[in-house]
N, C-alpha and C. Protein backbone atom coordinates (compact mmCIF):
# COMPACT_ATOMS: atom_id res chain seq x y z
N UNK A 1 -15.71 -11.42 15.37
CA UNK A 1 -14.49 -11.29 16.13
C UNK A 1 -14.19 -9.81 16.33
N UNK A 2 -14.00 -9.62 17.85
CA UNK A 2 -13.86 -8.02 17.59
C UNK A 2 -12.32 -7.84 17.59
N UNK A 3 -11.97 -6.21 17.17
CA UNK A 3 -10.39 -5.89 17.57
C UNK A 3 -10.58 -5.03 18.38
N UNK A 4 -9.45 -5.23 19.07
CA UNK A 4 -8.99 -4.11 20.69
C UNK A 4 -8.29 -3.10 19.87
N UNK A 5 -9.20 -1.81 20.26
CA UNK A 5 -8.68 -0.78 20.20
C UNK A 5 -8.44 0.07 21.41
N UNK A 6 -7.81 1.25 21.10
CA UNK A 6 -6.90 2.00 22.12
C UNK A 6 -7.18 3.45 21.97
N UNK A 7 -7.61 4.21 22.82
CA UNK A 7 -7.96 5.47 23.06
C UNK A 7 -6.63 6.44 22.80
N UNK A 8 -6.89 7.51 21.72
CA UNK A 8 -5.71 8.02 21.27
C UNK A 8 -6.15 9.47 21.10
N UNK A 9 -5.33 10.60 21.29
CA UNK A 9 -5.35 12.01 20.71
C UNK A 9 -4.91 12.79 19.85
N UNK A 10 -5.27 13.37 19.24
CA UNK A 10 -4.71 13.99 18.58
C UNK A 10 -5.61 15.73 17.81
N UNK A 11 -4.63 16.12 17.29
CA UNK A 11 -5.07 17.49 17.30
C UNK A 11 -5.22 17.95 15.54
N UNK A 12 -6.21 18.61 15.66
CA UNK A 12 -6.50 18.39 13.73
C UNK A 12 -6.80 20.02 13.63
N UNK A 13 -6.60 20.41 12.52
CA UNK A 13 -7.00 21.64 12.30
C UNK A 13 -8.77 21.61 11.95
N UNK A 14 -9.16 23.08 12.28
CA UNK A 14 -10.16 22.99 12.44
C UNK A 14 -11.46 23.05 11.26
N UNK A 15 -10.26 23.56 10.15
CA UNK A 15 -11.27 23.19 9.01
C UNK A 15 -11.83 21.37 8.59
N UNK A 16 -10.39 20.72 9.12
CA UNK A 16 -10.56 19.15 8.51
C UNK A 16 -11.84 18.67 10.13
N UNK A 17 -11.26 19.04 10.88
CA UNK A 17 -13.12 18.65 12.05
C UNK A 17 -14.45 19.28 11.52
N UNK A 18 -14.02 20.45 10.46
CA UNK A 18 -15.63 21.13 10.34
C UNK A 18 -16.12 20.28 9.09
N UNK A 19 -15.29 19.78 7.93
CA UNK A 19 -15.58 18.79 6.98
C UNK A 19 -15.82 17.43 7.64
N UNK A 20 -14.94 16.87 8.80
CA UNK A 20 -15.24 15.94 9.48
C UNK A 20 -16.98 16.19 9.78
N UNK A 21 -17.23 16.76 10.46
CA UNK A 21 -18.28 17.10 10.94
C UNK A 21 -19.71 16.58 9.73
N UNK A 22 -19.19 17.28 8.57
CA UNK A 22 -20.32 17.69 7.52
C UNK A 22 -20.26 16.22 6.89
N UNK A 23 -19.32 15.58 6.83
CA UNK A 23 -19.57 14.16 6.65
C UNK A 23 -20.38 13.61 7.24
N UNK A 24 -20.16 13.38 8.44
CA UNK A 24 -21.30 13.10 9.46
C UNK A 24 -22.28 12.85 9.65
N UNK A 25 -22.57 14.41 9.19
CA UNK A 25 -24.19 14.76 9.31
C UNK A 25 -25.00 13.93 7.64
N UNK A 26 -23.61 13.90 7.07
CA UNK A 26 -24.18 13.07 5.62
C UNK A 26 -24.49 11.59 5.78
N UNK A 27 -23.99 11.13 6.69
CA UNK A 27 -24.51 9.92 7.02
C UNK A 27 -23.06 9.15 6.20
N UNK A 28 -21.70 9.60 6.24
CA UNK A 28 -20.90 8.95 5.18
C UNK A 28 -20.01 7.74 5.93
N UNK A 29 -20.01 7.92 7.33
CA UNK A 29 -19.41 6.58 7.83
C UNK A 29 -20.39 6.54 9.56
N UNK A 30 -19.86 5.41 9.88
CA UNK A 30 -20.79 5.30 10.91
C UNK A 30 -20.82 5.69 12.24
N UNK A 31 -18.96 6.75 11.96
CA UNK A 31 -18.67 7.15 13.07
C UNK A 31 -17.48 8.13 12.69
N UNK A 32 -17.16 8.67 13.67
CA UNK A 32 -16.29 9.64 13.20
C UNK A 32 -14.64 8.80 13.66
N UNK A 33 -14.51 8.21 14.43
CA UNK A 33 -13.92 7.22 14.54
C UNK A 33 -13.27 5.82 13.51
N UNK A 34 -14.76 5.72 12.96
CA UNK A 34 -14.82 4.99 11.58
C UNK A 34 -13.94 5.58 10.90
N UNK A 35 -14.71 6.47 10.27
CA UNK A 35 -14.08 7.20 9.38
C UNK A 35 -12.53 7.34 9.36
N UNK A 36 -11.90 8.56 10.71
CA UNK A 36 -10.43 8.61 10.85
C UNK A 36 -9.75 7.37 10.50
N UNK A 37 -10.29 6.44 11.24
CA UNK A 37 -9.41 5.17 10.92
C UNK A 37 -9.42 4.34 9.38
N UNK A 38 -10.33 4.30 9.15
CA UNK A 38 -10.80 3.61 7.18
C UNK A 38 -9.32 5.04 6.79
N UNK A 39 -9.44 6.39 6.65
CA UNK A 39 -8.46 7.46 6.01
C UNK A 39 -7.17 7.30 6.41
N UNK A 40 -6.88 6.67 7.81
CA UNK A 40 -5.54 6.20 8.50
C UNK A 40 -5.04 4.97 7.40
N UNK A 41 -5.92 3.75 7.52
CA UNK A 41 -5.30 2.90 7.16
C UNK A 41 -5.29 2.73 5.61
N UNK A 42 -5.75 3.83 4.85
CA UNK A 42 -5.71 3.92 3.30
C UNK A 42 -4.53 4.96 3.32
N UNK A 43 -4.15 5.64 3.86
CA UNK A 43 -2.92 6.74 3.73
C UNK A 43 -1.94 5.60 3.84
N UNK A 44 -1.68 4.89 4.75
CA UNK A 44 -0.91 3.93 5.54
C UNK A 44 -0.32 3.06 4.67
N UNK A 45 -1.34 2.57 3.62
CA UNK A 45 -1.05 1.45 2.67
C UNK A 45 -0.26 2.67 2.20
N UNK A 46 -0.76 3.70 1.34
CA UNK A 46 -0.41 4.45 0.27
C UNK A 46 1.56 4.71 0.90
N UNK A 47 1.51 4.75 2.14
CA UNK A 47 2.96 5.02 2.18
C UNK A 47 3.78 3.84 2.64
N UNK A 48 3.19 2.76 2.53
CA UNK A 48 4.28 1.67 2.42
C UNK A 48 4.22 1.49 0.93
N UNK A 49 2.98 1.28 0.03
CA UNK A 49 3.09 1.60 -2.05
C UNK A 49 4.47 2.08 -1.97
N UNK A 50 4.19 3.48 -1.28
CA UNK A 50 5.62 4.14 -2.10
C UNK A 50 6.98 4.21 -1.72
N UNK A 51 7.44 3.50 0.00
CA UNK A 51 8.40 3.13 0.15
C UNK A 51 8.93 2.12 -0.80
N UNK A 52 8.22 0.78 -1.12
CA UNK A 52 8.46 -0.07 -1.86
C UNK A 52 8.74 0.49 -3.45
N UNK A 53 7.78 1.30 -3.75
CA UNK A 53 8.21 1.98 -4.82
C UNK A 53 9.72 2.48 -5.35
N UNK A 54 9.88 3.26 -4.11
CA UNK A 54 11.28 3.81 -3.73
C UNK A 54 12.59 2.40 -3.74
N UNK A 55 11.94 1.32 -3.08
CA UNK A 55 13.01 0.48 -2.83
C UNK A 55 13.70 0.00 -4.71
N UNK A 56 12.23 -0.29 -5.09
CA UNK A 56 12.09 -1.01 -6.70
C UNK A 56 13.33 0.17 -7.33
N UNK A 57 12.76 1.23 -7.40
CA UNK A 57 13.69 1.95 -8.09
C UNK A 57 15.22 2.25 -8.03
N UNK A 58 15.50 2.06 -6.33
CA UNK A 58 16.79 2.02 -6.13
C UNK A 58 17.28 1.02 -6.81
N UNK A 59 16.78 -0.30 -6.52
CA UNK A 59 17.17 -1.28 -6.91
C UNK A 59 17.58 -2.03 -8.09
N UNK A 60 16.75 -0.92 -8.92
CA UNK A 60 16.85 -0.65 -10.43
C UNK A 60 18.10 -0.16 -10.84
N UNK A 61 18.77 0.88 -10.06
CA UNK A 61 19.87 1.46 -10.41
C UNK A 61 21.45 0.67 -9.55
N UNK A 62 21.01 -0.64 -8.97
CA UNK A 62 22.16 -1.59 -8.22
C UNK A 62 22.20 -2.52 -9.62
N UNK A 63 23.21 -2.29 -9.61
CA UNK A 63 24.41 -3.23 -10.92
C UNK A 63 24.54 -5.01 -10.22
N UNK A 64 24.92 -4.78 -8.81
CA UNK A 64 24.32 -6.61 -8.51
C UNK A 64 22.91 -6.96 -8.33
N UNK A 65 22.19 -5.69 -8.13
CA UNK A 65 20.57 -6.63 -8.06
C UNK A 65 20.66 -6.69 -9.69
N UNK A 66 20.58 -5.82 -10.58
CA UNK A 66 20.77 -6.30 -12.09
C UNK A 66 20.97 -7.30 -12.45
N UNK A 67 22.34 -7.43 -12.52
CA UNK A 67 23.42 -8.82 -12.40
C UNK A 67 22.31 -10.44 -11.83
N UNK A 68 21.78 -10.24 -10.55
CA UNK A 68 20.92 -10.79 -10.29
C UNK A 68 19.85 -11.25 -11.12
N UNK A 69 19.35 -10.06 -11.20
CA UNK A 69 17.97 -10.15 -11.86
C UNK A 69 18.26 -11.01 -13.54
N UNK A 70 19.40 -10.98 -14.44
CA UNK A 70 19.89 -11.16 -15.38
C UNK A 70 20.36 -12.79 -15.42
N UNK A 71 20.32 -13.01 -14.24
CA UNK A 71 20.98 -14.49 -13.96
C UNK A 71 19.81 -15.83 -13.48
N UNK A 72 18.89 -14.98 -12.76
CA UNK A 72 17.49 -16.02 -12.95
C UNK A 72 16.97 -15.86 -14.04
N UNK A 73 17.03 -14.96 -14.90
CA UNK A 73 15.91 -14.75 -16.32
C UNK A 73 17.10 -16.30 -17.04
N UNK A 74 18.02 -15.78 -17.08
CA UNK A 74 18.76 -16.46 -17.93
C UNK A 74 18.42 -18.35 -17.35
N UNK A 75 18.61 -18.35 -16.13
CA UNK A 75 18.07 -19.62 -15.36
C UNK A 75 17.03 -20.58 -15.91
N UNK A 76 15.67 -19.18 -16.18
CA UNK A 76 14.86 -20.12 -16.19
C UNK A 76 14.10 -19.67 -17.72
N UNK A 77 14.65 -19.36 -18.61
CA UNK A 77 14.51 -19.10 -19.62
C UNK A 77 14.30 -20.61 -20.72
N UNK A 78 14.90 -21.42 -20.14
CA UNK A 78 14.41 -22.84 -20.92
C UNK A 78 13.33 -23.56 -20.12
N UNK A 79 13.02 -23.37 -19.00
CA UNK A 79 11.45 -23.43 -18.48
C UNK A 79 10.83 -22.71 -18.73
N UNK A 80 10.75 -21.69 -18.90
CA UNK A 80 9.63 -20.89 -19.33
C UNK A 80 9.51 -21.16 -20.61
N UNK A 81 10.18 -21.56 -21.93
CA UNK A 81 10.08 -21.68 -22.92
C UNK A 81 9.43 -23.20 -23.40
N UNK A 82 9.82 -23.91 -22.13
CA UNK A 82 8.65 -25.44 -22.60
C UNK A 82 7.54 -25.49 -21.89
N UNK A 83 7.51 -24.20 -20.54
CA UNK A 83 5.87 -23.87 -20.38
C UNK A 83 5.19 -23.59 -21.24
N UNK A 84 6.27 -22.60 -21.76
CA UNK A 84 5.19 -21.15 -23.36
C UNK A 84 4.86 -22.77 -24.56
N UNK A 85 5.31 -23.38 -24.40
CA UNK A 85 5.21 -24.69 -25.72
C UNK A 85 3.78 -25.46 -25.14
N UNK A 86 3.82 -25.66 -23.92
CA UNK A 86 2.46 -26.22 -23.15
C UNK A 86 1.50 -25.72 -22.77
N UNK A 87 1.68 -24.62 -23.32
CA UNK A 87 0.15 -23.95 -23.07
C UNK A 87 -0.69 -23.58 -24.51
N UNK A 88 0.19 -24.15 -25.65
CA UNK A 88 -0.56 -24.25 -27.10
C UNK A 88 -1.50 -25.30 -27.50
């Protein structure tokens, strides 16, 4: 199955094209295209990781997500305790 891609520009400094380059010639992806994009979409993850990161922590410091969080433990704290009994 292929994906549609889209012809795009952009402007790089010229040391990261001359390492681009030397990759290349190493045989390290199968395109230089390849490549940009595999480094796009691993940065990409890495900055939604750390938005979410960011969210967790705010969320850490909200007194009703707390409150929350304090009120399902408490919920299901007698299910989990005749799971923890069924798995002996």
């Amino acid at each position: 199955m292929s994906t549609k891609t889209k012809k795009a520009t952009f402007n790089l400094h010229t040391n990261v094209l001359n390492e681009l380059d030397k990759m290349m010639a190493q045989g390290i992806a199968s395109s230089k295209n390849a490549l940009v994009e595999q480094a796009l979409v691993k940065e990409l993850k890495e900055l939604k990781r750390q938005a979410r990161k960011s969210l967790w922590q705010q969320a850490a410091k909200d007194p009703l997500f707390l409150k929350d969080v304090a009120q399902v433990e408490a919920d299901f704290k007698s299910a989990d305790a005749e799971t923890a009994r069924g798995i002996n």
